[in-house]
C-alpha atoms as a PDB file:
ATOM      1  CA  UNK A   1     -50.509  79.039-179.561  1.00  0.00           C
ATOM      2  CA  UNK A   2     -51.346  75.925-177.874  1.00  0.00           C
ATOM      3  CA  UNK A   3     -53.165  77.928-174.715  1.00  0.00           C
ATOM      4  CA  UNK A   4     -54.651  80.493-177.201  1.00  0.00           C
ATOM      5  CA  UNK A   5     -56.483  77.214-179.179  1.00  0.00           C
ATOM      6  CA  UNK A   6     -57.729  76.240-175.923  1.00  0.00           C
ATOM      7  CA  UNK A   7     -59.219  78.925-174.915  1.00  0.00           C
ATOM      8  CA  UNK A   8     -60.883  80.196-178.221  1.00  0.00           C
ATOM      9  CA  UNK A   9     -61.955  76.087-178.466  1.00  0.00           C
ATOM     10  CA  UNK A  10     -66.107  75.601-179.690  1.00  0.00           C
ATOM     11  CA  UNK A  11     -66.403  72.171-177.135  1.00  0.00           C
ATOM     12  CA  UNK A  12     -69.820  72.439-177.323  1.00  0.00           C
ATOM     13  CA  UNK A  13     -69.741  71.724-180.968  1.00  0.00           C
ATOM     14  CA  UNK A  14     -67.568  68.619-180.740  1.00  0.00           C
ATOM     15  CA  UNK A  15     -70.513  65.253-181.430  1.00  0.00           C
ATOM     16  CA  UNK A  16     -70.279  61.764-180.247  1.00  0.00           C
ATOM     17  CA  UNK A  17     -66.677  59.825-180.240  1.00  0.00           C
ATOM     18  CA  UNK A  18     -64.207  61.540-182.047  1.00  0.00           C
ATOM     19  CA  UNK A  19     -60.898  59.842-182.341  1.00  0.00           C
ATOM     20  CA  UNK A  20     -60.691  57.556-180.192  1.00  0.00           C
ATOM     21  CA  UNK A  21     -61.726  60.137-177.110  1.00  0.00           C
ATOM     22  CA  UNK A  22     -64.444  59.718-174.718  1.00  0.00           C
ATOM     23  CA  UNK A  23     -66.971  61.773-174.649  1.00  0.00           C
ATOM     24  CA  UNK A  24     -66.045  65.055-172.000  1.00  0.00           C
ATOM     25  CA  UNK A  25     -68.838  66.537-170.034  1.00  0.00           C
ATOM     26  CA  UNK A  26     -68.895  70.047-169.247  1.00  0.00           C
ATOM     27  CA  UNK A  27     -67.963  69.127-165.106  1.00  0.00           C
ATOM     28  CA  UNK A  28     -65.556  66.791-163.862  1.00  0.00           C
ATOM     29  CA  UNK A  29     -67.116  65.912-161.253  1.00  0.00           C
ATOM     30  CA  UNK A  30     -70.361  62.647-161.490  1.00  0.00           C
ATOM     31  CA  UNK A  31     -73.395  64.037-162.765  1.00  0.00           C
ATOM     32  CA  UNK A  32     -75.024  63.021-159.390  1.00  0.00           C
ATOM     33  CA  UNK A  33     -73.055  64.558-157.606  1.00  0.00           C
ATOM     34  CA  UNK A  34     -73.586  68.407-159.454  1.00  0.00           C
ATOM     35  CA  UNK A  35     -77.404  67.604-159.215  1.00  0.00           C
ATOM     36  CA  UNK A  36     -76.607  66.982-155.381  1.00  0.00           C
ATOM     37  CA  UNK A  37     -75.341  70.428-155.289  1.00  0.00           C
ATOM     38  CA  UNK A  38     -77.995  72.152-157.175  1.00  0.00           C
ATOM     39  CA  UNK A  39     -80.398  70.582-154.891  1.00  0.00           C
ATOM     40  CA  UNK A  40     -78.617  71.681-151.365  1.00  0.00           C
ATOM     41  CA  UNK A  41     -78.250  74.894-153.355  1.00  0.00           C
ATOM     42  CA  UNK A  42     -81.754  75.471-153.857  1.00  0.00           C
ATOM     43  CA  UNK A  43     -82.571  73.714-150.028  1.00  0.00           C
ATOM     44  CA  UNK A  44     -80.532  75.882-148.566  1.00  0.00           C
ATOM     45  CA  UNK A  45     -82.634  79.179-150.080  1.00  0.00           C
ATOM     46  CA  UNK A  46     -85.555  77.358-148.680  1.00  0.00           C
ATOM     47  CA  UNK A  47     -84.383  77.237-145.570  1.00  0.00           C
ATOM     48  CA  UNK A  48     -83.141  80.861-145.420  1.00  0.00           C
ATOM     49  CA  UNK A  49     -86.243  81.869-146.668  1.00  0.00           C
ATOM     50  CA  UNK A  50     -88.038  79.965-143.568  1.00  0.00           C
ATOM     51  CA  UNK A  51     -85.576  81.456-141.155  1.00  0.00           C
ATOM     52  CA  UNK A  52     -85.638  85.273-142.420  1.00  0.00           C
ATOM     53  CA  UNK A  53     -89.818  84.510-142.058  1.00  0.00           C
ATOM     54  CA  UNK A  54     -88.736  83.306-138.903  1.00  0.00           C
ATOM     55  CA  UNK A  55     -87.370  86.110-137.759  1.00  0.00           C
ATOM     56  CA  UNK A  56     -90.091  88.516-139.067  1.00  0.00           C
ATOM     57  CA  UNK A  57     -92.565  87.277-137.697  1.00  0.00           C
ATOM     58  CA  UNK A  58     -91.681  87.053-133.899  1.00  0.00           C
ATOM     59  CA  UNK A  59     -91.657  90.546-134.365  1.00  0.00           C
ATOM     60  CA  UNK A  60     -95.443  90.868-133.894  1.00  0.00           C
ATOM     61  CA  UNK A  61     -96.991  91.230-130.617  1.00  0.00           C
ATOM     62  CA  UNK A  62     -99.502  87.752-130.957  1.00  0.00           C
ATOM     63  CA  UNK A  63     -96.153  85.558-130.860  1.00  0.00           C
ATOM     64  CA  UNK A  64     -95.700  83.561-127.967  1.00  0.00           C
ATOM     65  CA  UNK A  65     -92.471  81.742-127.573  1.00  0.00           C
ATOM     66  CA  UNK A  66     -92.472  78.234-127.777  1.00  0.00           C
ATOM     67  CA  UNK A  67     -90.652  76.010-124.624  1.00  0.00           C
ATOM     68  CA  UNK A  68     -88.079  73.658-126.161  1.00  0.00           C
ATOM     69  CA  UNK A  69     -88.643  70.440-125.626  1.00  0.00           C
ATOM     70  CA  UNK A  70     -86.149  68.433-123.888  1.00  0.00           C
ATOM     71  CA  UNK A  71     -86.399  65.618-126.364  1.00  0.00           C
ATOM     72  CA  UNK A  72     -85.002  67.707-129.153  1.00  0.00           C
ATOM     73  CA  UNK A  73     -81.754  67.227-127.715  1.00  0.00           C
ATOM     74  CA  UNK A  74     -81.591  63.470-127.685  1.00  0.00           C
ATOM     75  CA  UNK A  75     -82.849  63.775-131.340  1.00  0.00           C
ATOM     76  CA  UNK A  76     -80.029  65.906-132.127  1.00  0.00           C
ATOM     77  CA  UNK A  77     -77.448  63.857-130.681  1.00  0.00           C
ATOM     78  CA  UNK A  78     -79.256  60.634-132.357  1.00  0.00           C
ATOM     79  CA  UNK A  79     -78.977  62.640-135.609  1.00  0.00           C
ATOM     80  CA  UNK A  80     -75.279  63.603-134.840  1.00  0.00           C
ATOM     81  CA  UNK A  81     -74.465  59.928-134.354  1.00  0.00           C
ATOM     82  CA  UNK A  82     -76.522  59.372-137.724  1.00  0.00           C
ATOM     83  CA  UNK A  83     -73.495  61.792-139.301  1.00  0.00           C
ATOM     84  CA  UNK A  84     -70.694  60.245-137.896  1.00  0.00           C
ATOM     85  CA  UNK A  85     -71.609  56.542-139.273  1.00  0.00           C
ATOM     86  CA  UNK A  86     -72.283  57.719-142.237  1.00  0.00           C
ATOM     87  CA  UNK A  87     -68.793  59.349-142.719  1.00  0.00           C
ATOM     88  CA  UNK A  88     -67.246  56.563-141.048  1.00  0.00           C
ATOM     89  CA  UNK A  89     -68.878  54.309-144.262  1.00  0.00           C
ATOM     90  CA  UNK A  90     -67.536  56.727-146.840  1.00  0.00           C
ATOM     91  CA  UNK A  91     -64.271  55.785-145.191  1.00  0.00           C
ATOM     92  CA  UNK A  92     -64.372  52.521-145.527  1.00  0.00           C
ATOM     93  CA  UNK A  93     -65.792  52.790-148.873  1.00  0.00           C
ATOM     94  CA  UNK A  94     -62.885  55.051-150.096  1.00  0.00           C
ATOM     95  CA  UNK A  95     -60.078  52.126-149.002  1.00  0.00           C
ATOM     96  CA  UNK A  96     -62.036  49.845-150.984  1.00  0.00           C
ATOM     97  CA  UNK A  97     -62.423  47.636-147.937  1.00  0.00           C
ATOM     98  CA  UNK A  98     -65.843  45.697-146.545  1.00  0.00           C
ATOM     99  CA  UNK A  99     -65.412  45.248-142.998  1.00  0.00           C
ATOM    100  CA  UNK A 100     -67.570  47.455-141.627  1.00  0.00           C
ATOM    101  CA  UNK A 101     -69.163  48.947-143.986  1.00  0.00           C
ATOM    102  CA  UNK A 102     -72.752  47.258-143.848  1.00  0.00           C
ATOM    103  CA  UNK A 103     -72.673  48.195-140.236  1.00  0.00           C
ATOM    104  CA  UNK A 104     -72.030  51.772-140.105  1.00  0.00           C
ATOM    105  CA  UNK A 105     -74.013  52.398-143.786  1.00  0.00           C
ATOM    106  CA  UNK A 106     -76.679  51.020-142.227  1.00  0.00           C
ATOM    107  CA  UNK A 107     -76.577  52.176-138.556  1.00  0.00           C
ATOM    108  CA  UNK A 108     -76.583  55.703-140.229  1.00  0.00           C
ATOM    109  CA  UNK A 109     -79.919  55.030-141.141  1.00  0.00           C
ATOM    110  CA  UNK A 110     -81.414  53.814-138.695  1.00  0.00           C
ATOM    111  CA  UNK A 111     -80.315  56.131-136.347  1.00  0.00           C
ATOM    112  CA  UNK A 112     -81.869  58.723-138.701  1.00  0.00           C
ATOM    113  CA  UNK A 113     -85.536  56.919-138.581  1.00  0.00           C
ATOM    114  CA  UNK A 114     -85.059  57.216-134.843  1.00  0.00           C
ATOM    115  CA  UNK A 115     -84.217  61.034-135.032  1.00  0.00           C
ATOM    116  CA  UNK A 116     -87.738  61.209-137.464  1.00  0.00           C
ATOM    117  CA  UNK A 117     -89.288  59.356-134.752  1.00  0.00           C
ATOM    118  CA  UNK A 118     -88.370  61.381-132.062  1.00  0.00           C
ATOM    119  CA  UNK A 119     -89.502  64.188-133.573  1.00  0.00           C
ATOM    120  CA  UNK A 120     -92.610  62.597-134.015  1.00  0.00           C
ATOM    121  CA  UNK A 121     -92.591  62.018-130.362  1.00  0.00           C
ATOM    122  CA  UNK A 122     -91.975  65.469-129.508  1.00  0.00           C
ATOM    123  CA  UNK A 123     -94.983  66.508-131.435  1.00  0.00           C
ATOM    124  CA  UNK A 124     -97.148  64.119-130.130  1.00  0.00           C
ATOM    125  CA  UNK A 125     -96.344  65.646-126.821  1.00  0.00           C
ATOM    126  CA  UNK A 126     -96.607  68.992-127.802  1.00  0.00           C
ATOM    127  CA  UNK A 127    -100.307  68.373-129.060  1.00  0.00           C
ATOM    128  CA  UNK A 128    -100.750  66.840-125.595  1.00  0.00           C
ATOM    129  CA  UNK A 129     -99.622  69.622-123.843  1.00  0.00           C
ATOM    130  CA  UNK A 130    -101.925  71.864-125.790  1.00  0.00           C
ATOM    131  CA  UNK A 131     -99.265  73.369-128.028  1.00  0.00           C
ATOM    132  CA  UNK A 132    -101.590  73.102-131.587  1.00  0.00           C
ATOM    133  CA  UNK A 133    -100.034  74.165-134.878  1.00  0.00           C
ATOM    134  CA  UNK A 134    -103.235  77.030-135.029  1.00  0.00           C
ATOM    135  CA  UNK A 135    -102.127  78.170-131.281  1.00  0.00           C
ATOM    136  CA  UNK A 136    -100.134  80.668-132.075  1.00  0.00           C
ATOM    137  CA  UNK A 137     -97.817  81.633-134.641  1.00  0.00           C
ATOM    138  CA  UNK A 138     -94.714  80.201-133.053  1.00  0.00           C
ATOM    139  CA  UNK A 139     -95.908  76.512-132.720  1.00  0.00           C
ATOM    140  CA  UNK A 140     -97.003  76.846-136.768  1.00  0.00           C
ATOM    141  CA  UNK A 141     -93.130  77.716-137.094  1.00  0.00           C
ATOM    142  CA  UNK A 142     -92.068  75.065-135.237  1.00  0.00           C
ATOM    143  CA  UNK A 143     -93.776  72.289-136.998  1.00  0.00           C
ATOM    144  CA  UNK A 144     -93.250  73.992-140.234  1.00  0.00           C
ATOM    145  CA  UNK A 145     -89.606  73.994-139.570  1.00  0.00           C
ATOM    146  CA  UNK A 146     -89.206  70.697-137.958  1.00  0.00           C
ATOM    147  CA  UNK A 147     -91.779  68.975-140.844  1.00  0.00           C
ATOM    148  CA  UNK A 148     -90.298  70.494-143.442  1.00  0.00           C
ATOM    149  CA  UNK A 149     -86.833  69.368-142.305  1.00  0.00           C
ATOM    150  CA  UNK A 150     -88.305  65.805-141.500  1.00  0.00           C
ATOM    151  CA  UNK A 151     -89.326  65.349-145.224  1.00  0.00           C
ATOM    152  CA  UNK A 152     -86.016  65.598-146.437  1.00  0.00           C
ATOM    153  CA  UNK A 153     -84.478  63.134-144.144  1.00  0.00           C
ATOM    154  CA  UNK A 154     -87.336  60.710-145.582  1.00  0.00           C
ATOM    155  CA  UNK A 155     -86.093  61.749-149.100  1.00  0.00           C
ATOM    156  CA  UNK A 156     -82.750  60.859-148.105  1.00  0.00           C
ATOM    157  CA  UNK A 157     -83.651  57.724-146.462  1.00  0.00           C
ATOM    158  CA  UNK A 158     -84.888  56.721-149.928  1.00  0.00           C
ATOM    159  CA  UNK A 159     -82.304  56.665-151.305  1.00  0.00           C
ATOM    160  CA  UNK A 160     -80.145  55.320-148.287  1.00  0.00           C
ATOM    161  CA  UNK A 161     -82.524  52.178-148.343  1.00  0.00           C
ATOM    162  CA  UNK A 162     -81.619  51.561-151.895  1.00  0.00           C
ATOM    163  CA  UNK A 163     -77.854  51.807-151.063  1.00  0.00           C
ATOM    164  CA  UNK A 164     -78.542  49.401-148.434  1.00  0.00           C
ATOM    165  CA  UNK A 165     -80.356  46.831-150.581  1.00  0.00           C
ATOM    166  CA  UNK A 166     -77.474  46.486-152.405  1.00  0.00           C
ATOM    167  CA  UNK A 167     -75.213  46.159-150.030  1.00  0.00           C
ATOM    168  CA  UNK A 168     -77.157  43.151-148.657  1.00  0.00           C
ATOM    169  CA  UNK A 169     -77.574  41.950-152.213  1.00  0.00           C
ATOM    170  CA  UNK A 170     -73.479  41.265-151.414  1.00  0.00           C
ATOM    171  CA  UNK A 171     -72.748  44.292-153.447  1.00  0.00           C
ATOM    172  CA  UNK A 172     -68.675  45.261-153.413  1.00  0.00           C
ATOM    173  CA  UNK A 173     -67.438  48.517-151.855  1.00  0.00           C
ATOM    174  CA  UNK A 174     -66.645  50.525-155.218  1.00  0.00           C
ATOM    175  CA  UNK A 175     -70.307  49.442-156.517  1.00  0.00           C
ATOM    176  CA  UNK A 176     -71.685  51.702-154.245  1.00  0.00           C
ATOM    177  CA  UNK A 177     -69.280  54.290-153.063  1.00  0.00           C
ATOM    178  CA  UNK A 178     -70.920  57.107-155.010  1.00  0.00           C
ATOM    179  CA  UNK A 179     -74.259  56.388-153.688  1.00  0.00           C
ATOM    180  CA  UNK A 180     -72.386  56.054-149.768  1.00  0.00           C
ATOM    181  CA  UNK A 181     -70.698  59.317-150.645  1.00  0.00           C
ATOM    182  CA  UNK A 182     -73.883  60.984-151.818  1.00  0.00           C
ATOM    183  CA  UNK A 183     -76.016  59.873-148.591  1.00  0.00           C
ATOM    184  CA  UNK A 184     -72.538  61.324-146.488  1.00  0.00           C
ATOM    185  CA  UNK A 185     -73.415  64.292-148.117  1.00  0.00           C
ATOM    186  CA  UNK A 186     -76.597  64.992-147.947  1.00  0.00           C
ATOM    187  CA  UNK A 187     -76.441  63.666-144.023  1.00  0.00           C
ATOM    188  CA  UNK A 188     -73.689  66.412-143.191  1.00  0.00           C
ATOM    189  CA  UNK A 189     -75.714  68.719-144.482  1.00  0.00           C
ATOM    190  CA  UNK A 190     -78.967  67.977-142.824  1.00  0.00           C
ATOM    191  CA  UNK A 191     -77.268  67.807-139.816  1.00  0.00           C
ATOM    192  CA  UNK A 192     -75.733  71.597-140.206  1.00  0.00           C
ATOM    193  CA  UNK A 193     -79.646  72.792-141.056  1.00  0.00           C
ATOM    194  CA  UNK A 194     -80.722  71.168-138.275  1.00  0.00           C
ATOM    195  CA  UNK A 195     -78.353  72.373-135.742  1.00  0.00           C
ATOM    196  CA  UNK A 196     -79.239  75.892-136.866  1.00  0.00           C
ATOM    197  CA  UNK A 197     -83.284  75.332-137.050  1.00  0.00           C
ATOM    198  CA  UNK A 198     -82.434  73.905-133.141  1.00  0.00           C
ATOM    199  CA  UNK A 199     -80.242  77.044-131.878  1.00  0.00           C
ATOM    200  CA  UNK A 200     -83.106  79.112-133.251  1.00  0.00           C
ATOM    201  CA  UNK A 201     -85.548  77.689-131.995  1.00  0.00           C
ATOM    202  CA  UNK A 202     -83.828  76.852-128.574  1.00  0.00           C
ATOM    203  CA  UNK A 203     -82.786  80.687-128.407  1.00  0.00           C
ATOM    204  CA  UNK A 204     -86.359  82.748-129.341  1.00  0.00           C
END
């Protein structure tokens, strides 16, 4: 009877305290992190979308590949690095402990500014080498791609550089291990869209 009660239970209509009880939501999980996932959800349909355009559009006979720059792959291994410190922090942050935390939080963020930089870099030498985004189809890809992927590092940074404030501000481990946890995250999965966007690109 118990499991049939359950099951046939109106939560929804349940108001406030009742009891003694705290309040349930309707995931177990932080709030922050289920609008995390809604968001990679929806970023990762954007990204499809660009790729599957991708695709398409090569198809035509005005598209002229694009040579990879050989800086993408010291941005890729700066943004791999970027991961790495960033997991290492959520680490640290899980044990409850400090030492090292500061440093690797905050390397991981740097080292992504660097990656954003280097991509700026490659562009900048792209539009030297006479590689314009109204060229040819495939260079508007490329900076779509890269751009597009550039503005959501910034967005992450964001919040990474409010993380980091309060870390300096001599905030404890457990103060901000959702927020290290949320950047971890986010970074991982940057760093998978990006290592796809870079095959791509690397292999048409």
């Amino acid at each position: 009877m118990s499991f049939f009660k359950q099951i046939t239970e109106k939560s929804w209509e349940r108001k406030g305290v009742i009891g003694g009880l705290k309040p349930e939501g309707a995931f177990d999980t932080s709030a922050e992190k289920v609008g995390l996932s809604i968001f990679l959800v929806v970023a990762s349909v954007i990204f499809s979308l660009f790729t599957v355009s991708y695709f398409i559009r090569m198809e035509l006979p005005d598209w002229q590949p694009l040579s990879e720059p050989g800086q993408l792959w010291l941005n890729t291994g700066l943004l791999v690095l970027s991961s790495v410190l960033f997991q290492w922090a959520r680490n640290i942050s899980r044990s409850g402990s400090q030492k090292n935390l500061l440093t690797t939080f905050i390397g991981g963020g740097v080292l992504a500014v660097l990656f954003i930089a280097g991509q700026l870099m490659t562009w900048g030498n792209l539009q030297e080498g006479g590689y314009y985004l109204t060229s040819n189809p495939a260079n508007a890809f490329y900076y779509l791609l890269t751009g597009v992927h550039a503005v959501h590092l910034l967005g992450g940074l964001w919040v990474w550089s409010k993380s980091s404030i309060r870390l300096l501000s001599g905030a404890e481990a457990n103060e901000v291990k959702l927020s290290i946890e949320l950047c971890t995250l986010y970074w991982h999965f940057l760093l998978i869209v990006w290592l796809v966007m870079f095959a791509i690109l690397a292999n048409t």
